[in-house]
N, C-alpha and C. Protein backbone atom coordinates (compact mmCIF):
# COMPACT_ATOMS: atom_id res chain seq x y z
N UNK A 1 23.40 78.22 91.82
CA UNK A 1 24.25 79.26 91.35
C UNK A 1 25.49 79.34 92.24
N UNK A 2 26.40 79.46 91.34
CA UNK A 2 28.32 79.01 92.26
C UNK A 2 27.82 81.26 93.00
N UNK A 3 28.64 80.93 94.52
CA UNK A 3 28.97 82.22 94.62
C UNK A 3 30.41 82.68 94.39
N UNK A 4 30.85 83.66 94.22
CA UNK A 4 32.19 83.90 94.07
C UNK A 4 32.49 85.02 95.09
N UNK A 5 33.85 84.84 96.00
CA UNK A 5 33.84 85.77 96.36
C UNK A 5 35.27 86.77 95.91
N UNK A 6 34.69 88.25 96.11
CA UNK A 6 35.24 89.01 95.12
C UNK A 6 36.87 89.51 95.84
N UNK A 7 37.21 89.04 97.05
CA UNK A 7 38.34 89.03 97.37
C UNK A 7 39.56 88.07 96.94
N UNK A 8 39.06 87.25 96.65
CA UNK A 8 39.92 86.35 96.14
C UNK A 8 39.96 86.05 94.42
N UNK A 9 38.88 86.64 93.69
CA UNK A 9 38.82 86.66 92.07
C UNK A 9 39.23 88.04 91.64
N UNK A 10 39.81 88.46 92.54
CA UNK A 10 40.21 90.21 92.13
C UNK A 10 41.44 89.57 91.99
N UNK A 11 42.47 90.16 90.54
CA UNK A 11 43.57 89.73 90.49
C UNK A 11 44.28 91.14 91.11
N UNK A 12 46.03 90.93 91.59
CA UNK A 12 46.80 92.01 91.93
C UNK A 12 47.11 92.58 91.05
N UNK A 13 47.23 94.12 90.98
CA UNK A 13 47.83 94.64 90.07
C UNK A 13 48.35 96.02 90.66
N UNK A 14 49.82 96.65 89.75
CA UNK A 14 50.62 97.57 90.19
C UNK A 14 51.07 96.99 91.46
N UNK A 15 52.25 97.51 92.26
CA UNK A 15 52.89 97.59 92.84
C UNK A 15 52.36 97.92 94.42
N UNK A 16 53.04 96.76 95.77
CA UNK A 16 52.66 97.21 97.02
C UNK A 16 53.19 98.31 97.01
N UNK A 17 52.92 98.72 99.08
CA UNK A 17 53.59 100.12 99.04
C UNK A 17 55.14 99.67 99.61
N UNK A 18 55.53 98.14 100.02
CA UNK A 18 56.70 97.73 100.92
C UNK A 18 57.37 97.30 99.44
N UNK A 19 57.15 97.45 97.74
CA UNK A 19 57.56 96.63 97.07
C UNK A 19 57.88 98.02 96.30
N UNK A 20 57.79 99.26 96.53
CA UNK A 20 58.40 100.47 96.10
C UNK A 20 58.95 101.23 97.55
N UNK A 21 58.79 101.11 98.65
CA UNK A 21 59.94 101.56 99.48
C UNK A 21 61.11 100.56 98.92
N UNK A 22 61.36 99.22 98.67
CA UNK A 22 62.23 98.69 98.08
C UNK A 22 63.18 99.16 97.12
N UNK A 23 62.06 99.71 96.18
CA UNK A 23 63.02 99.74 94.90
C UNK A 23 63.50 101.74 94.84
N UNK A 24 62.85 102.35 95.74
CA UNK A 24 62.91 103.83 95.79
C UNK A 24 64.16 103.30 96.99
N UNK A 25 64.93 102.81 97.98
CA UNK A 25 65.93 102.36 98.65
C UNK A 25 66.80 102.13 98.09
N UNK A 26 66.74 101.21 96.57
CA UNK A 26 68.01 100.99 95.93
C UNK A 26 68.27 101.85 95.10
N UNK A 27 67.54 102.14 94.10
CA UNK A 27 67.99 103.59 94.02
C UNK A 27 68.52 104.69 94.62
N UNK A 28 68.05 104.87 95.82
CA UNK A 28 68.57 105.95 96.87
C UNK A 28 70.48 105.55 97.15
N UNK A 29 70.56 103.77 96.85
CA UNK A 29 71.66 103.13 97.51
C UNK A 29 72.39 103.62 96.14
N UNK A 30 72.42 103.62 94.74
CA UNK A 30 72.66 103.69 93.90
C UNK A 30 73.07 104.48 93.66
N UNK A 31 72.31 106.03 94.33
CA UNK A 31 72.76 107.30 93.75
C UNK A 31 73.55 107.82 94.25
N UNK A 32 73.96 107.13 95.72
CA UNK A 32 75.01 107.36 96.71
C UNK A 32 76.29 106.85 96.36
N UNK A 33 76.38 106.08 95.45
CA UNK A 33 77.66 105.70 94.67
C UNK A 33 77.82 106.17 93.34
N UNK A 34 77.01 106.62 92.53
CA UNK A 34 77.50 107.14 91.50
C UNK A 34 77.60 108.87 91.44
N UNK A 35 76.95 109.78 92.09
CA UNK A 35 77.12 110.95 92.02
C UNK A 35 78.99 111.23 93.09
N UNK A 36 78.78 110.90 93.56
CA UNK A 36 80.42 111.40 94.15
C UNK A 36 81.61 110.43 92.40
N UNK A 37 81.34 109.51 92.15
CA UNK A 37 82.04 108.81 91.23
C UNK A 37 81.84 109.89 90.16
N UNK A 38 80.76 110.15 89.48
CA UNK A 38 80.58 111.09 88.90
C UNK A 38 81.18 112.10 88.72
N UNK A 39 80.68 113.33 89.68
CA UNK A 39 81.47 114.30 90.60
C UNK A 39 83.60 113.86 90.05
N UNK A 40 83.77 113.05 90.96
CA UNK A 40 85.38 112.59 90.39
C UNK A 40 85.34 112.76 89.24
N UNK A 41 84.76 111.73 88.41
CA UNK A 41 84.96 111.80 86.70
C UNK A 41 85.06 113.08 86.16
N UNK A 42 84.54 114.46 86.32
CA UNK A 42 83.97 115.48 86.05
C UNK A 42 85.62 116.69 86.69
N UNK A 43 86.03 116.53 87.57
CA UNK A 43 86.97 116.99 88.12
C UNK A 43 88.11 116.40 87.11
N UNK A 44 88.25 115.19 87.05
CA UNK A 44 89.55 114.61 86.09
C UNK A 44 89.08 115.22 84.50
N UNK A 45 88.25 115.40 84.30
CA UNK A 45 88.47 115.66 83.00
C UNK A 45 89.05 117.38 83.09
N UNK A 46 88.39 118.16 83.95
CA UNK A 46 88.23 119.01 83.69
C UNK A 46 90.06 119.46 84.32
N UNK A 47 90.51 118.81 84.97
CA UNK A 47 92.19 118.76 84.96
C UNK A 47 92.56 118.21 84.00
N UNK A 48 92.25 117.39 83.05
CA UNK A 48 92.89 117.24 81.42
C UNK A 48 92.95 118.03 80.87
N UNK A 49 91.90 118.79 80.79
CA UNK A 49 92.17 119.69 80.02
C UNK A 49 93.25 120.55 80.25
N UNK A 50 93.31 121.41 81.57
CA UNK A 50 94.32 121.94 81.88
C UNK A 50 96.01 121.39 81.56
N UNK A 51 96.39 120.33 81.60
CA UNK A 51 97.11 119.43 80.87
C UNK A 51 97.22 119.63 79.44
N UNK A 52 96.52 119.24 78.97
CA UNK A 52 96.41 119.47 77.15
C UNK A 52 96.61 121.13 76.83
N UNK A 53 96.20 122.10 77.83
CA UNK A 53 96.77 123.10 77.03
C UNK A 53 97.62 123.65 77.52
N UNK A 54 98.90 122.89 78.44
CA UNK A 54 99.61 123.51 79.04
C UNK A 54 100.93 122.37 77.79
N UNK A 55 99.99 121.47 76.92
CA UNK A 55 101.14 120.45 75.45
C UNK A 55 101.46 121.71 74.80
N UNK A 56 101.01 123.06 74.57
CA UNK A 56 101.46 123.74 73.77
C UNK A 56 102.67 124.55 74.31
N UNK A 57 102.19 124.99 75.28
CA UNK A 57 103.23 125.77 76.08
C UNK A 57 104.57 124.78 76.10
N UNK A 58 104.20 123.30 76.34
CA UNK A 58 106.00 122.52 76.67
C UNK A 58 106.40 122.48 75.20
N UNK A 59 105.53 122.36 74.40
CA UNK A 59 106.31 122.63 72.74
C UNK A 59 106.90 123.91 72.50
N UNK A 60 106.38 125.00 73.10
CA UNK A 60 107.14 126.46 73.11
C UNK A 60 108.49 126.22 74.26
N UNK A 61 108.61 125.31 75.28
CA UNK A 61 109.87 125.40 76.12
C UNK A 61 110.75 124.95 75.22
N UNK A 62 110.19 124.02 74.97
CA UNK A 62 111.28 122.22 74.10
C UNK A 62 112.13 123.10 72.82
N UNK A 63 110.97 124.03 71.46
CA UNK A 63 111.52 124.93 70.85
C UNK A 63 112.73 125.76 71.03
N UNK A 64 112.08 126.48 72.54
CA UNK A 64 113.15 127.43 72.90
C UNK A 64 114.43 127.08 73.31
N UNK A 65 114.23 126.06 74.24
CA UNK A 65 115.32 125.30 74.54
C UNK A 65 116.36 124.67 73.35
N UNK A 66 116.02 124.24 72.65
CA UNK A 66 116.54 123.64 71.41
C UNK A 66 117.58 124.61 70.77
N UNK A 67 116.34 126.13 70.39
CA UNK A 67 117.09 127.18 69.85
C UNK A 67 118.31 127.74 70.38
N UNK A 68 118.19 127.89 71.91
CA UNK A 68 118.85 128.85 72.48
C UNK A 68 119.75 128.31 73.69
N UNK A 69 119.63 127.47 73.81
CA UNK A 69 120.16 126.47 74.99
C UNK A 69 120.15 126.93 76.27
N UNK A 70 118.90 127.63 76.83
CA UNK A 70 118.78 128.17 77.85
C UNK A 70 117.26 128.25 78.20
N UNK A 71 116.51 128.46 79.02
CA UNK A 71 115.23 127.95 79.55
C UNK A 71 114.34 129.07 79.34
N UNK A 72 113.28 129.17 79.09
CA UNK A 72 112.43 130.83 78.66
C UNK A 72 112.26 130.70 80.27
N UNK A 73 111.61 132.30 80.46
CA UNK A 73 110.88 132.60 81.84
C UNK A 73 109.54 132.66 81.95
N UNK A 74 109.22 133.59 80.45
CA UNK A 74 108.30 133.90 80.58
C UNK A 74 106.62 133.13 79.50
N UNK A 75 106.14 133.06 79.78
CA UNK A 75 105.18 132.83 78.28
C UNK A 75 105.49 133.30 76.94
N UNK A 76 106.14 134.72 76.99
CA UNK A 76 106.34 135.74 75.82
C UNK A 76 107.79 135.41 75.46
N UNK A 77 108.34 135.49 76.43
CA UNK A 77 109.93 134.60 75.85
C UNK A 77 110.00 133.29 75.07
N UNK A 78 108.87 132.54 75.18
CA UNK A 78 109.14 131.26 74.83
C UNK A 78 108.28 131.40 73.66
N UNK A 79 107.64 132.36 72.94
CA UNK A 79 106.80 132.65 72.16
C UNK A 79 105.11 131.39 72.21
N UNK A 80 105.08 131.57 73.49
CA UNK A 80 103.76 130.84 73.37
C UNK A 80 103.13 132.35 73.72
N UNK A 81 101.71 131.43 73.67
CA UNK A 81 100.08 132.38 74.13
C UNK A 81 100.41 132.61 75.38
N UNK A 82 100.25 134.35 75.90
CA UNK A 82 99.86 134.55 77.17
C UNK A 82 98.42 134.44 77.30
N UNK A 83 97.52 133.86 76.67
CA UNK A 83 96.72 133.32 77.23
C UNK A 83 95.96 132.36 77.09
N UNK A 84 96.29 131.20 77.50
CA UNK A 84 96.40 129.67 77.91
C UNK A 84 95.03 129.68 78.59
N UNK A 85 93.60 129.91 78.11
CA UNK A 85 92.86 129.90 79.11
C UNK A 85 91.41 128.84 78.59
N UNK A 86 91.28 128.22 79.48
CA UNK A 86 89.71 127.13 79.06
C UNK A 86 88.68 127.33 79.67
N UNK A 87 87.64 126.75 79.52
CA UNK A 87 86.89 126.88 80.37
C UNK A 87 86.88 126.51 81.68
N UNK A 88 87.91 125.29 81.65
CA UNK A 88 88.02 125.03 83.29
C UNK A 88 88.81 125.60 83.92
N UNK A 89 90.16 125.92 82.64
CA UNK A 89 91.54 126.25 83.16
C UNK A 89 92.00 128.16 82.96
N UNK A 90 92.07 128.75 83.88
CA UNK A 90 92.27 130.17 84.46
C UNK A 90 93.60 130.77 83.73
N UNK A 91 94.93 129.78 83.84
CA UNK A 91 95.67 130.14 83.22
C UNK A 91 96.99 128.77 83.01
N UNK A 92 97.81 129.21 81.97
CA UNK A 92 99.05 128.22 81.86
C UNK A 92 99.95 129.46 81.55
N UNK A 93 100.99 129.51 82.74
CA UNK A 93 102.33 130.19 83.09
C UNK A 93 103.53 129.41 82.89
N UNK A 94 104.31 129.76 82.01
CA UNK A 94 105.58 129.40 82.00
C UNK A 94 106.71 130.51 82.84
N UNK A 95 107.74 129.90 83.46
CA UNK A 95 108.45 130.58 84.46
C UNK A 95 109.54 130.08 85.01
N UNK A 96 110.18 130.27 85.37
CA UNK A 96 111.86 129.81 85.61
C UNK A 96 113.01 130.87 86.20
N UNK A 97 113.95 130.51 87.04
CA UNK A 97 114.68 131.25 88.24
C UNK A 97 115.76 131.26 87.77
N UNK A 98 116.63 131.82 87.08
CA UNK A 98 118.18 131.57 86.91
C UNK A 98 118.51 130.86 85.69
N UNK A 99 118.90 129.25 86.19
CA UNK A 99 119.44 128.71 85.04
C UNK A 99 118.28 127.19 85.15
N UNK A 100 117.69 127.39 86.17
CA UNK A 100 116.83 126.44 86.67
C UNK A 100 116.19 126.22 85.53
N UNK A 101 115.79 124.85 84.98
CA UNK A 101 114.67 124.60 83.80
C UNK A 101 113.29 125.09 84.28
N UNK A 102 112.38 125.45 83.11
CA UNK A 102 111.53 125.75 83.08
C UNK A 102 110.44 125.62 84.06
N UNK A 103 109.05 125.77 84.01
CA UNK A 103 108.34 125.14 85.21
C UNK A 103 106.72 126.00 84.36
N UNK A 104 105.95 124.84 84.17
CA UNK A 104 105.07 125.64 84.37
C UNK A 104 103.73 125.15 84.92
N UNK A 105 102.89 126.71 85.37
CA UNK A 105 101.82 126.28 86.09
C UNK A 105 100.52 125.90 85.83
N UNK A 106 100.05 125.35 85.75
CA UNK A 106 98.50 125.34 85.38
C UNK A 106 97.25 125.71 86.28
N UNK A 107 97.04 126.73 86.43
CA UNK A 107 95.85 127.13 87.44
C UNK A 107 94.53 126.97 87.14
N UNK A 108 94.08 126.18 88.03
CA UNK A 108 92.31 125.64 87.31
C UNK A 108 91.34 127.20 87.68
N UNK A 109 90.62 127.32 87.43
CA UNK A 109 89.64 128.23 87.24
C UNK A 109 89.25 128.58 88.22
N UNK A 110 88.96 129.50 88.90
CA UNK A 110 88.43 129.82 90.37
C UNK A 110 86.70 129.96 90.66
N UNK A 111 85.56 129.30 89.73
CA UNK A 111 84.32 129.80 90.27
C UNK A 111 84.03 128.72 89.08
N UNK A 112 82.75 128.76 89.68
CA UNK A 112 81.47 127.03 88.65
C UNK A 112 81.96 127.59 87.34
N UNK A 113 81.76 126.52 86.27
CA UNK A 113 81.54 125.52 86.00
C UNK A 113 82.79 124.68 86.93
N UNK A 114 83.66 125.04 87.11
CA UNK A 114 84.89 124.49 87.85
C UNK A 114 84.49 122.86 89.26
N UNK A 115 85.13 122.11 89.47
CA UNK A 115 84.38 121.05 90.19
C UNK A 115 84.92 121.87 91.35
N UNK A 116 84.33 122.21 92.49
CA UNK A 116 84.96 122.71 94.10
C UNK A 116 85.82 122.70 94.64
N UNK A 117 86.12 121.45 94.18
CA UNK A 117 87.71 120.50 95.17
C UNK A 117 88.87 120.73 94.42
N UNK A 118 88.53 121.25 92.95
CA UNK A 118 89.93 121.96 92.15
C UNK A 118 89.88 123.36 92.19
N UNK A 119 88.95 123.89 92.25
CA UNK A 119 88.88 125.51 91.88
C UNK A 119 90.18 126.31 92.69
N UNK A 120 90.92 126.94 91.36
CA UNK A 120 92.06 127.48 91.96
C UNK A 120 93.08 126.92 92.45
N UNK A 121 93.65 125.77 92.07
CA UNK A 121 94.44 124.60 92.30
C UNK A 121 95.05 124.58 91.27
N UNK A 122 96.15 124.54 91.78
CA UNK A 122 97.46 124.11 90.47
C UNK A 122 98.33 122.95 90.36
N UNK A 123 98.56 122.88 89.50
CA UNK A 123 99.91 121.61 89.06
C UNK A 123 101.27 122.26 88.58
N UNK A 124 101.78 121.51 88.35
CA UNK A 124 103.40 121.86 88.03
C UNK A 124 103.73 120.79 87.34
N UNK A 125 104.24 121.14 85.76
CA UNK A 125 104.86 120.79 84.96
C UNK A 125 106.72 121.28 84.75
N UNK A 126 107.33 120.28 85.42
CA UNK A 126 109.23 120.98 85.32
C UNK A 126 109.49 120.44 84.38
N UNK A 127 110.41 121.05 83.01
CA UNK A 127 111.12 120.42 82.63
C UNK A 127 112.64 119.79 83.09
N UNK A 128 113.37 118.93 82.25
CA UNK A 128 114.48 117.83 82.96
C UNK A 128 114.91 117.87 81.44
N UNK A 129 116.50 118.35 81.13
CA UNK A 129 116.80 118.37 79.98
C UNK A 129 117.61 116.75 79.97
N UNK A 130 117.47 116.22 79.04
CA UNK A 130 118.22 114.85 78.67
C UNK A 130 119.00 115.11 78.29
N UNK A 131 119.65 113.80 77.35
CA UNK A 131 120.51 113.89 75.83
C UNK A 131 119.67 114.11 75.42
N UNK A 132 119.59 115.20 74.21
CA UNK A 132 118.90 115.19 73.29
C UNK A 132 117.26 115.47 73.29
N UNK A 133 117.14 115.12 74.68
CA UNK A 133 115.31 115.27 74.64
C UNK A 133 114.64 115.97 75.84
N UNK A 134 113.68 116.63 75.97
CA UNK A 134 113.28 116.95 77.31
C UNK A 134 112.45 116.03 78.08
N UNK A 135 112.30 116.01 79.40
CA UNK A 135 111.30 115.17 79.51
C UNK A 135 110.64 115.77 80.82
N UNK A 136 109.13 116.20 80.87
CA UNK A 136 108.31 116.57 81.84
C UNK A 136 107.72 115.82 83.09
N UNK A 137 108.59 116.82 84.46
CA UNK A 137 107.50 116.13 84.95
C UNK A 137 106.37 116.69 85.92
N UNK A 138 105.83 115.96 86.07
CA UNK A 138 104.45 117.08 86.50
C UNK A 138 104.20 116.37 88.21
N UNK A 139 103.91 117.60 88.76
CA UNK A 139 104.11 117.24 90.46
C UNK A 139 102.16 117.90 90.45
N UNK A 140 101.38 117.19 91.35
CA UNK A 140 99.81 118.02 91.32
C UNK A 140 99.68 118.73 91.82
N UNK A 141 100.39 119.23 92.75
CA UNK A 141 100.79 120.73 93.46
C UNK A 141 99.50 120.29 94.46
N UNK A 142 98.42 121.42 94.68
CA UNK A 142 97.24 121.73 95.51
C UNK A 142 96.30 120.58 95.14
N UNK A 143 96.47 120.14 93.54
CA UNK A 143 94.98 119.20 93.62
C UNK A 143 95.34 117.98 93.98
N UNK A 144 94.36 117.38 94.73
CA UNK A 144 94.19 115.96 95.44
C UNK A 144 94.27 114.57 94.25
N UNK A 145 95.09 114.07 94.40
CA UNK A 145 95.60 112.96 93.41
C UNK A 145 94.08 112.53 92.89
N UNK A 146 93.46 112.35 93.35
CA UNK A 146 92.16 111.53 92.74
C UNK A 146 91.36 112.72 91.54
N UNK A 147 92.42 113.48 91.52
CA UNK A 147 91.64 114.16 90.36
C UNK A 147 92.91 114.44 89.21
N UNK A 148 94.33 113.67 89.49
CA UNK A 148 94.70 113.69 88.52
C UNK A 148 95.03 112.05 87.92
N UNK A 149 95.68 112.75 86.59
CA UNK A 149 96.19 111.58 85.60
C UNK A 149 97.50 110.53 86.16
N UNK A 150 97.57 109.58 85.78
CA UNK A 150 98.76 108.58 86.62
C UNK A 150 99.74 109.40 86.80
N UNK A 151 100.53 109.67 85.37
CA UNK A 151 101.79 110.31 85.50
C UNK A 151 101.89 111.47 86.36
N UNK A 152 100.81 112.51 87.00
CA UNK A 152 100.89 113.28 87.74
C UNK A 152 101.33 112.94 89.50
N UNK A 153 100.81 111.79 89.61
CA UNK A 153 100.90 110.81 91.06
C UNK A 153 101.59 110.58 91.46
C-alpha cells in the first residue's frame, strides 16, 4: 500500500498573508493618488459652475453696454438676477467705479458641500470693450489656479 503524505497532496488555496499585505499596499499606494486628484476634480467643477452662472450676468453687461454705452454697477442696473446663487456658488455681483468697465465677482460658497480650498474665494470677471465686441477677462482672484479653467490662469 503507496503511503501519501498529506503535506504535500494538500493543494494551496486562497491567498498568503505576505500575498495580501501586497495587494492591501497597492491599493493603499493607489488611493494616495487618486483621492487628492479627485478632491481637485471636484473643486474645478464646482468653480465651473460659478463661471456658467456668472454667462448670464456678462449677457446682462454686453446688453447694457450695447444699449446705453456706459457700464451697469449694479446687478439691478444691468437687469440681471440679484440672485446668482448655486449650490456651490454664494453669489455673482456685477459692479463698476466711474467709467471703469464692468467687473464681476463670483463668490464660491462659504460651508460643505463647497471643496475647503475654495470656500469663500472669488474670481473676477472684467469686461474690455472692443470694436464692436466685448471681451472678458477673468483674473482667479483668491482661488489657487489648480482649481481653475485655462482661460482663468
Amino acid at each position: 500500500m503507496k503511503q501519501t503524505n498529506d503535506r504535500t497532496d494538500r493543494k494551496q488555496g486562497g491567498f498568503t498573508l505576505i500575498e495580501l499585505m501586497i495587494v492591501v499596499a497597492i491599493i493603499g499606494i493607489l488611493a494616495a493618488i487618486a483621492i487628492p486628484q479627485y478632491t481637485s476634480y471636484v473643486g474645478r467643477t464646482q468653480v465651473a459652475e460659478g463661471i456658467q452662472l456668472a454667462g448670464s450676468a456678462k449677457t446682462a453687461v454686453a446688453e447694457y453696454y450695447q444699449t446705453n454705452s456706459s457700464w451697469p454697477g449694479t446687478n439691478e442696473v444691468a437687469g440681471a438676477s440679484a440672485d446668482y446663487v448655486g449650490k456651490y456658488t454664494a453669489s455673482v455681483e456685477i459692479s463698476t467705479s466711474g467709467t471703469d468697465p464692468s467687473v464681476i465677482t463670483v463668490t464660491m460658497g462659504a460651508a460643505a458641500p463647497v471643496n475647503s480650498d475654495i470656500q469663500g474665494k472669488t474670481l473676477t470677471l472684467t469686461a474690455a470693450a472692443g470694436t464692436g465686441s466685448i471681451t472678458w477677462i477673468c483674473d482667479g482672484g483668491s482661488i489657487s489656479d489648480s482649481f481653475l479653467p485655462a482661460a482663468c490662469k
